[in-house]
Each structure stands twice: as C-alpha cells, then as structure tokens.
PDB file of N, CA and C in Angstrom:
ATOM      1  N   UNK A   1      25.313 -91.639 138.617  1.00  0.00           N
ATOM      2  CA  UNK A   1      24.610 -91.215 139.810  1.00  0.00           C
ATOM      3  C   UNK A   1      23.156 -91.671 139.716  1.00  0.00           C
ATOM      4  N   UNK A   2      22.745 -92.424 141.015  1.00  0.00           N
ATOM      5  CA  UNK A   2      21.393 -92.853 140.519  1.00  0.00           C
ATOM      6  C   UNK A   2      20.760 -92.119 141.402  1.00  0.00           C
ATOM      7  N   UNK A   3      19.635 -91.631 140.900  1.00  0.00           N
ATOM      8  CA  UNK A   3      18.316 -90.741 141.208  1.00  0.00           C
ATOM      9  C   UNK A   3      18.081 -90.832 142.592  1.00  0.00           C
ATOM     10  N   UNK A   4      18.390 -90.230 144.155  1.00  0.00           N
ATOM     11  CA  UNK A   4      17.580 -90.389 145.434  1.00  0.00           C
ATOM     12  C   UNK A   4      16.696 -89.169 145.647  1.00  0.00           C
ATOM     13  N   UNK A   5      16.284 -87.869 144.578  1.00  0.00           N
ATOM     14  CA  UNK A   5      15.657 -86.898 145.385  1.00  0.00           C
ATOM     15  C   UNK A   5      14.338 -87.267 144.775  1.00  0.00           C
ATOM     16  N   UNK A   6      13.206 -87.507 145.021  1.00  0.00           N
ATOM     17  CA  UNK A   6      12.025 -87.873 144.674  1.00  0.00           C
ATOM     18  C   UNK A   6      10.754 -86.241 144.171  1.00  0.00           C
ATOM     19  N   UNK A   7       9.890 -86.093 143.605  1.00  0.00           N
ATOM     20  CA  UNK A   7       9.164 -85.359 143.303  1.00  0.00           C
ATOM     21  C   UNK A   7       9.129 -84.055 144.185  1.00  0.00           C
ATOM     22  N   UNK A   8       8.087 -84.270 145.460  1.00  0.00           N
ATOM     23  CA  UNK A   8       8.026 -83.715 146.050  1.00  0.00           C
ATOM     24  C   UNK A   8       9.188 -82.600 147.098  1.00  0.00           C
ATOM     25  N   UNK A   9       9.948 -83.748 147.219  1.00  0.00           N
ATOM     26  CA  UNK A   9      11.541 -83.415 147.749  1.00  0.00           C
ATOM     27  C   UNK A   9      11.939 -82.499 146.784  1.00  0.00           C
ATOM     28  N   UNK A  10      12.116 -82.666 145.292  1.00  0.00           N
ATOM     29  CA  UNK A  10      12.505 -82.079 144.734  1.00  0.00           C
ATOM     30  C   UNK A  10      12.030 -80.580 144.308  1.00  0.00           C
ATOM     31  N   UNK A  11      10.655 -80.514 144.717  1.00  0.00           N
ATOM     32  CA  UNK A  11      10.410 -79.372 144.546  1.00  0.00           C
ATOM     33  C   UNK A  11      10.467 -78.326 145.555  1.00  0.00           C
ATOM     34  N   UNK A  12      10.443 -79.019 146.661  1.00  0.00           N
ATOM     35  CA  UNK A  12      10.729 -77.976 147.860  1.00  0.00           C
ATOM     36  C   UNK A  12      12.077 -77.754 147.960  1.00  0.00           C
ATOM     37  N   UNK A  13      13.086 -78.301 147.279  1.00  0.00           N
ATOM     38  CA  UNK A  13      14.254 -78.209 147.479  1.00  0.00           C
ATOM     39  C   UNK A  13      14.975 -76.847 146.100  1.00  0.00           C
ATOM     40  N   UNK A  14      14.292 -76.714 145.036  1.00  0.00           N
ATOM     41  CA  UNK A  14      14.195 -75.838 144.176  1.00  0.00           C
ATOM     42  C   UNK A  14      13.520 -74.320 144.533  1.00  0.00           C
ATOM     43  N   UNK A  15      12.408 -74.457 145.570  1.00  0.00           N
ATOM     44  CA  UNK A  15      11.871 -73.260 145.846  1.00  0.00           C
ATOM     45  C   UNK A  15      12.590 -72.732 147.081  1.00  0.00           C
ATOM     46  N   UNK A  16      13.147 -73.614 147.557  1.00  0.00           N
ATOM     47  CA  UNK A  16      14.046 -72.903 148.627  1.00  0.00           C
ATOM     48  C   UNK A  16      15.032 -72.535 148.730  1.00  0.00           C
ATOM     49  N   UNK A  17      15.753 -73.260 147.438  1.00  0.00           N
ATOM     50  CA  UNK A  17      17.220 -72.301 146.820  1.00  0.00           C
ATOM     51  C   UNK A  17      16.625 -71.377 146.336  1.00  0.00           C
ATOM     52  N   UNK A  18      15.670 -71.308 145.742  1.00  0.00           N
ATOM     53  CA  UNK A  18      15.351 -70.010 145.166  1.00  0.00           C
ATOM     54  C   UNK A  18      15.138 -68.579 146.278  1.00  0.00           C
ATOM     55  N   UNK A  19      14.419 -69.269 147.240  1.00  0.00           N
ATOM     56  CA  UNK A  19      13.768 -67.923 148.374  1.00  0.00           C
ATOM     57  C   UNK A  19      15.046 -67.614 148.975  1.00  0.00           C
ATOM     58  N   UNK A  20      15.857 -68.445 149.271  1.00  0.00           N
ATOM     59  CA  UNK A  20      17.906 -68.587 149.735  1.00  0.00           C
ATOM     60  C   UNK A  20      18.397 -66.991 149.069  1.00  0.00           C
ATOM     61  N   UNK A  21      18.379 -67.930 147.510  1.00  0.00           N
ATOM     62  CA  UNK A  21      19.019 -66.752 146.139  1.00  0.00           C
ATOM     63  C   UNK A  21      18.280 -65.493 146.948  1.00  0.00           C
ATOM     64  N   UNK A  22      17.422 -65.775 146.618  1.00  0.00           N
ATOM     65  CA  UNK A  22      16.074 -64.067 146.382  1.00  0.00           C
ATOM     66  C   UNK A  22      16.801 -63.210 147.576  1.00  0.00           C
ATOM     67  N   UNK A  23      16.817 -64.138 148.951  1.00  0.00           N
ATOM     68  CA  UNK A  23      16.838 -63.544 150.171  1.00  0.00           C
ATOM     69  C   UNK A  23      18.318 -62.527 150.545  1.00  0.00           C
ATOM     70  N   UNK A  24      19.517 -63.478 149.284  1.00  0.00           N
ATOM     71  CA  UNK A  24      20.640 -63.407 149.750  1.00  0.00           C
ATOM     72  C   UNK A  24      21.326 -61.423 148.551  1.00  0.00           C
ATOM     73  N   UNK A  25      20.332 -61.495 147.600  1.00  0.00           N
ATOM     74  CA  UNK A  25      20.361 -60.435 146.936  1.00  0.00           C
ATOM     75  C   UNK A  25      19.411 -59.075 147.449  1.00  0.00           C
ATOM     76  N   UNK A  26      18.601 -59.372 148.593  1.00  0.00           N
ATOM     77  CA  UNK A  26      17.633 -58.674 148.978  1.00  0.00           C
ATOM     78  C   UNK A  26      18.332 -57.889 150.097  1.00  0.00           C
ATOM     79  N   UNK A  27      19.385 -58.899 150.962  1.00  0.00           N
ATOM     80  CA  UNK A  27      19.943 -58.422 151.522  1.00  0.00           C
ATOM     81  C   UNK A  27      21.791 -57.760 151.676  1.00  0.00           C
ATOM     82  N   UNK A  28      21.518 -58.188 149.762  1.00  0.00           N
ATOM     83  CA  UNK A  28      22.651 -57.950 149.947  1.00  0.00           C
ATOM     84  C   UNK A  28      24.282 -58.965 150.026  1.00  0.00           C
ATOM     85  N   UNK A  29      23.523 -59.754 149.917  1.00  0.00           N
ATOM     86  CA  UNK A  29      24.907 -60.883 150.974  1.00  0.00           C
ATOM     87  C   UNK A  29      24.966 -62.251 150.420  1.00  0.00           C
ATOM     88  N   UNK A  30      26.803 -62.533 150.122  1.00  0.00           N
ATOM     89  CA  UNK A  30      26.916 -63.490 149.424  1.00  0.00           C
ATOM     90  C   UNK A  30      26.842 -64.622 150.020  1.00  0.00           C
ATOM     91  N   UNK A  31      25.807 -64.867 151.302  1.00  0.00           N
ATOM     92  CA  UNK A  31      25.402 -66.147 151.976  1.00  0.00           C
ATOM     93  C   UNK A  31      24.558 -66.771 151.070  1.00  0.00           C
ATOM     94  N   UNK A  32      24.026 -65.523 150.128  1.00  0.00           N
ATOM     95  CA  UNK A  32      22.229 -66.306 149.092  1.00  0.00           C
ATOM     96  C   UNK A  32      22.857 -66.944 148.250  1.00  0.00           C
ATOM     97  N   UNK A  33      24.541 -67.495 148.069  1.00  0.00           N
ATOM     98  CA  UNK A  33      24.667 -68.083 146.973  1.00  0.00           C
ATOM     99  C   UNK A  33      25.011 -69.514 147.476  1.00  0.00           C
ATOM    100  N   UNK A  34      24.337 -69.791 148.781  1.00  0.00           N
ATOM    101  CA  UNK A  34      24.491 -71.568 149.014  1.00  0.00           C
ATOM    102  C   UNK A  34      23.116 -71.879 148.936  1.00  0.00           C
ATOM    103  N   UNK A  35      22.105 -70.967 148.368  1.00  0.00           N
ATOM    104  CA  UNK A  35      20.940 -71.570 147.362  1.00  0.00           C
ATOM    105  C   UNK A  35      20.838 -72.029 146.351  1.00  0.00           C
ATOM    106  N   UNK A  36      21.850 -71.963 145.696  1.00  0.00           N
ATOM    107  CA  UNK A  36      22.606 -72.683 144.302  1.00  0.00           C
ATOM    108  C   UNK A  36      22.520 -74.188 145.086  1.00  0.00           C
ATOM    109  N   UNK A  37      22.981 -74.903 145.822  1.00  0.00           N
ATOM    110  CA  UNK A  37      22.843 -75.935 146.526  1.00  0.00           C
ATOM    111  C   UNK A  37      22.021 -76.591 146.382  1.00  0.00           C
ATOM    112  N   UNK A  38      20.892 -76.651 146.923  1.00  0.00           N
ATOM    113  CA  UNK A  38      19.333 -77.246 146.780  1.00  0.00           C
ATOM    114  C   UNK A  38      18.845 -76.899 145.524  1.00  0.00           C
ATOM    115  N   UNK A  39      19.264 -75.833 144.482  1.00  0.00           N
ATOM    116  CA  UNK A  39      18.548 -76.029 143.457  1.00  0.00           C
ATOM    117  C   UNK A  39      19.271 -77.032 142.342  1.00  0.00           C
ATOM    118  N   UNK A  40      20.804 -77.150 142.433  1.00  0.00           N
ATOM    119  CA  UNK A  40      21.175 -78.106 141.757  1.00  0.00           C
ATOM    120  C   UNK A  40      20.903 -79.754 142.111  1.00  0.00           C
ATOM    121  N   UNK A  41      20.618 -79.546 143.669  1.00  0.00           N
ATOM    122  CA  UNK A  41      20.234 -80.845 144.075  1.00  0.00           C
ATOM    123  C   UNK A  41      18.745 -81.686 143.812  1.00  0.00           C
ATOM    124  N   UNK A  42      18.055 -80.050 143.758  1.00  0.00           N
ATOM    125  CA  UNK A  42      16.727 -80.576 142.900  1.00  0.00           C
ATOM    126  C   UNK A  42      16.656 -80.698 141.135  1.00  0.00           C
ATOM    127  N   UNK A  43      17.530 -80.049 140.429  1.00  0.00           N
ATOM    128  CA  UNK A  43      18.013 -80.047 139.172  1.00  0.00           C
ATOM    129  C   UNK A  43      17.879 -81.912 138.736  1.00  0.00           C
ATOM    130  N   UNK A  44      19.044 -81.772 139.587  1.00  0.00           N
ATOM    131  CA  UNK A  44      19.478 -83.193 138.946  1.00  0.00           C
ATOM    132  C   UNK A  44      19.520 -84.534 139.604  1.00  0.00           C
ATOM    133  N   UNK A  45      18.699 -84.234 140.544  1.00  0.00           N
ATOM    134  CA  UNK A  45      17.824 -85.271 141.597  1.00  0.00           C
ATOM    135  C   UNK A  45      18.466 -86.249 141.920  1.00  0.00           C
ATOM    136  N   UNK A  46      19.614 -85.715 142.662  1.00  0.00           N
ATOM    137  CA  UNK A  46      20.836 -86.432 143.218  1.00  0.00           C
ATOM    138  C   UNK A  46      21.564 -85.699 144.396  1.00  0.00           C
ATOM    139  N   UNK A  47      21.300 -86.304 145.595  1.00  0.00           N
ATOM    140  CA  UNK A  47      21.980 -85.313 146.912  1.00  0.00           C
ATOM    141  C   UNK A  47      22.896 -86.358 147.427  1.00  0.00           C
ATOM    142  N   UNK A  48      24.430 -85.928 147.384  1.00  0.00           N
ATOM    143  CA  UNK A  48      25.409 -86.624 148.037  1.00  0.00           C
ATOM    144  C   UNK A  48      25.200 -86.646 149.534  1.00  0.00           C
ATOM    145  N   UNK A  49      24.498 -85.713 150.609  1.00  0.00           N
ATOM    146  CA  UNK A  49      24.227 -86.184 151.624  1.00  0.00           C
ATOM    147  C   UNK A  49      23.486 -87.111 152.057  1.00  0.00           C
ATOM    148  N   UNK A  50      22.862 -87.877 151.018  1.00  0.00           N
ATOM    149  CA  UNK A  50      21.893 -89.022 151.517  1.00  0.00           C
ATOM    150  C   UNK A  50      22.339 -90.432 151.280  1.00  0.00           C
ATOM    151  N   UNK A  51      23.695 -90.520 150.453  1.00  0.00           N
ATOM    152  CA  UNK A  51      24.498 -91.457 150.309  1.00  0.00           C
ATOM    153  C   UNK A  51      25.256 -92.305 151.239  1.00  0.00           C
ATOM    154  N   UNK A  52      25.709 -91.657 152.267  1.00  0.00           N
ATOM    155  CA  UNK A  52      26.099 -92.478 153.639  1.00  0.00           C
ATOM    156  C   UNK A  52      25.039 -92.974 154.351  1.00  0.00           C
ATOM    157  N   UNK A  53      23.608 -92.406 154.429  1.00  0.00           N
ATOM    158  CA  UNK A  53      22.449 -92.856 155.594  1.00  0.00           C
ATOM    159  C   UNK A  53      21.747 -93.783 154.415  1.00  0.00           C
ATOM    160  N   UNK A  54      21.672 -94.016 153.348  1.00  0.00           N
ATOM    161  CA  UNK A  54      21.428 -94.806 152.397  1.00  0.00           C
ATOM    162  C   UNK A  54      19.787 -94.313 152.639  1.00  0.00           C
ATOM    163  N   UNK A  55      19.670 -93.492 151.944  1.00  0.00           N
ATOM    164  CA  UNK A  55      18.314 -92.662 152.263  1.00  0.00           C
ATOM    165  C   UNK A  55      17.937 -92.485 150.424  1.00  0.00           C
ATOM    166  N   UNK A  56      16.563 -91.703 150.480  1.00  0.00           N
ATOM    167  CA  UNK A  56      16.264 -91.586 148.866  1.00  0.00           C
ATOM    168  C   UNK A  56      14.219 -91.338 148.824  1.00  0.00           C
ATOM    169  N   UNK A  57      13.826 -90.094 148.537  1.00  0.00           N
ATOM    170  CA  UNK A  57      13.059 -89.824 148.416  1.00  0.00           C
ATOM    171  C   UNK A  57      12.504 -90.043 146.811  1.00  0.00           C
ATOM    172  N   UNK A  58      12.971 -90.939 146.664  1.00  0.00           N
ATOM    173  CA  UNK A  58      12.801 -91.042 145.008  1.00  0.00           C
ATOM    174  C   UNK A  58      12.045 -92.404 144.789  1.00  0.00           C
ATOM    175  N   UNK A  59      10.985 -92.410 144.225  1.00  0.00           N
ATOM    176  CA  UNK A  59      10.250 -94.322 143.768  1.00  0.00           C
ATOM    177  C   UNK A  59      10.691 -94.495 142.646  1.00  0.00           C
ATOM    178  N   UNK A  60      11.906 -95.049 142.495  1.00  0.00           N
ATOM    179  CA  UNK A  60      12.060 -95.331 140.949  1.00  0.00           C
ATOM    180  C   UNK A  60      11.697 -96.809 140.791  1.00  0.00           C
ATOM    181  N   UNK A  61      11.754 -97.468 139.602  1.00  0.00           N
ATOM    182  CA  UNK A  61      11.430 -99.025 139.655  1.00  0.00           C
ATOM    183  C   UNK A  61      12.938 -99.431 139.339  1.00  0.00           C
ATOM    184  N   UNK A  62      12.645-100.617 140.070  1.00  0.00           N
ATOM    185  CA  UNK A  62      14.141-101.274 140.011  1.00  0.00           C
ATOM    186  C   UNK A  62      13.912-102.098 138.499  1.00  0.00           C
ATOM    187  N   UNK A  63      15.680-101.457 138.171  1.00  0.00           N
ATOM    188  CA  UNK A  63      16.166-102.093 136.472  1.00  0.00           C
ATOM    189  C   UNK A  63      16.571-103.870 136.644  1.00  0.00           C
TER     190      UNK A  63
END
C-alpha cells in the first residue's frame, strides 16, 4: 500500500476519529465506533477511498 494521506490530512483525520469515539461513548451509542475509521486511516496513511479518484494528500518523493 503506498502512502496517499499526507501530514496535515492525517492529522485531522486522527482528531476526528477521536471527537467520533469521544462523542459516540458520551452518548452512549455504538455509531462512535466508525471513528475507528479515520483514525486507522490516519494510522497508517492509507485511505482506500482515494484510490479510484487517484487522489493523495501525501508529498512523497518518487522511488
């Protein structure tokens, strides 16, 4: 899997699974566990939805 979530992407994508999680135990409700989502997607800085639009917030240098 090569790298498309880039820095910034990646961090808003970690704090918002997180506020997801937080929100989904605050209220109670096992909707907060598709915040797991964005934080694995910022984890490991790889989102299968950006693979068909050939998209990628990531500057890596080409090998």
């Amino acid at each position: 899997m090569k790298p498309n979530v880039g820095g910034i992407d990646r961090i808003l994508r970690i704090l918002a699974g997180i506020a997801i999680l937080g929100a989904g135990f605050y209220f109670k409700s096992w909707l907060g566990l598709i915040g797991i989502v964005p934080i694995l997607t910022g984890i490991f800085r790889f989102c299968p939805a950006y693979l068909p639009f050939g998209l990628s917030s990531c500057k890596l240098k080409d090998e």
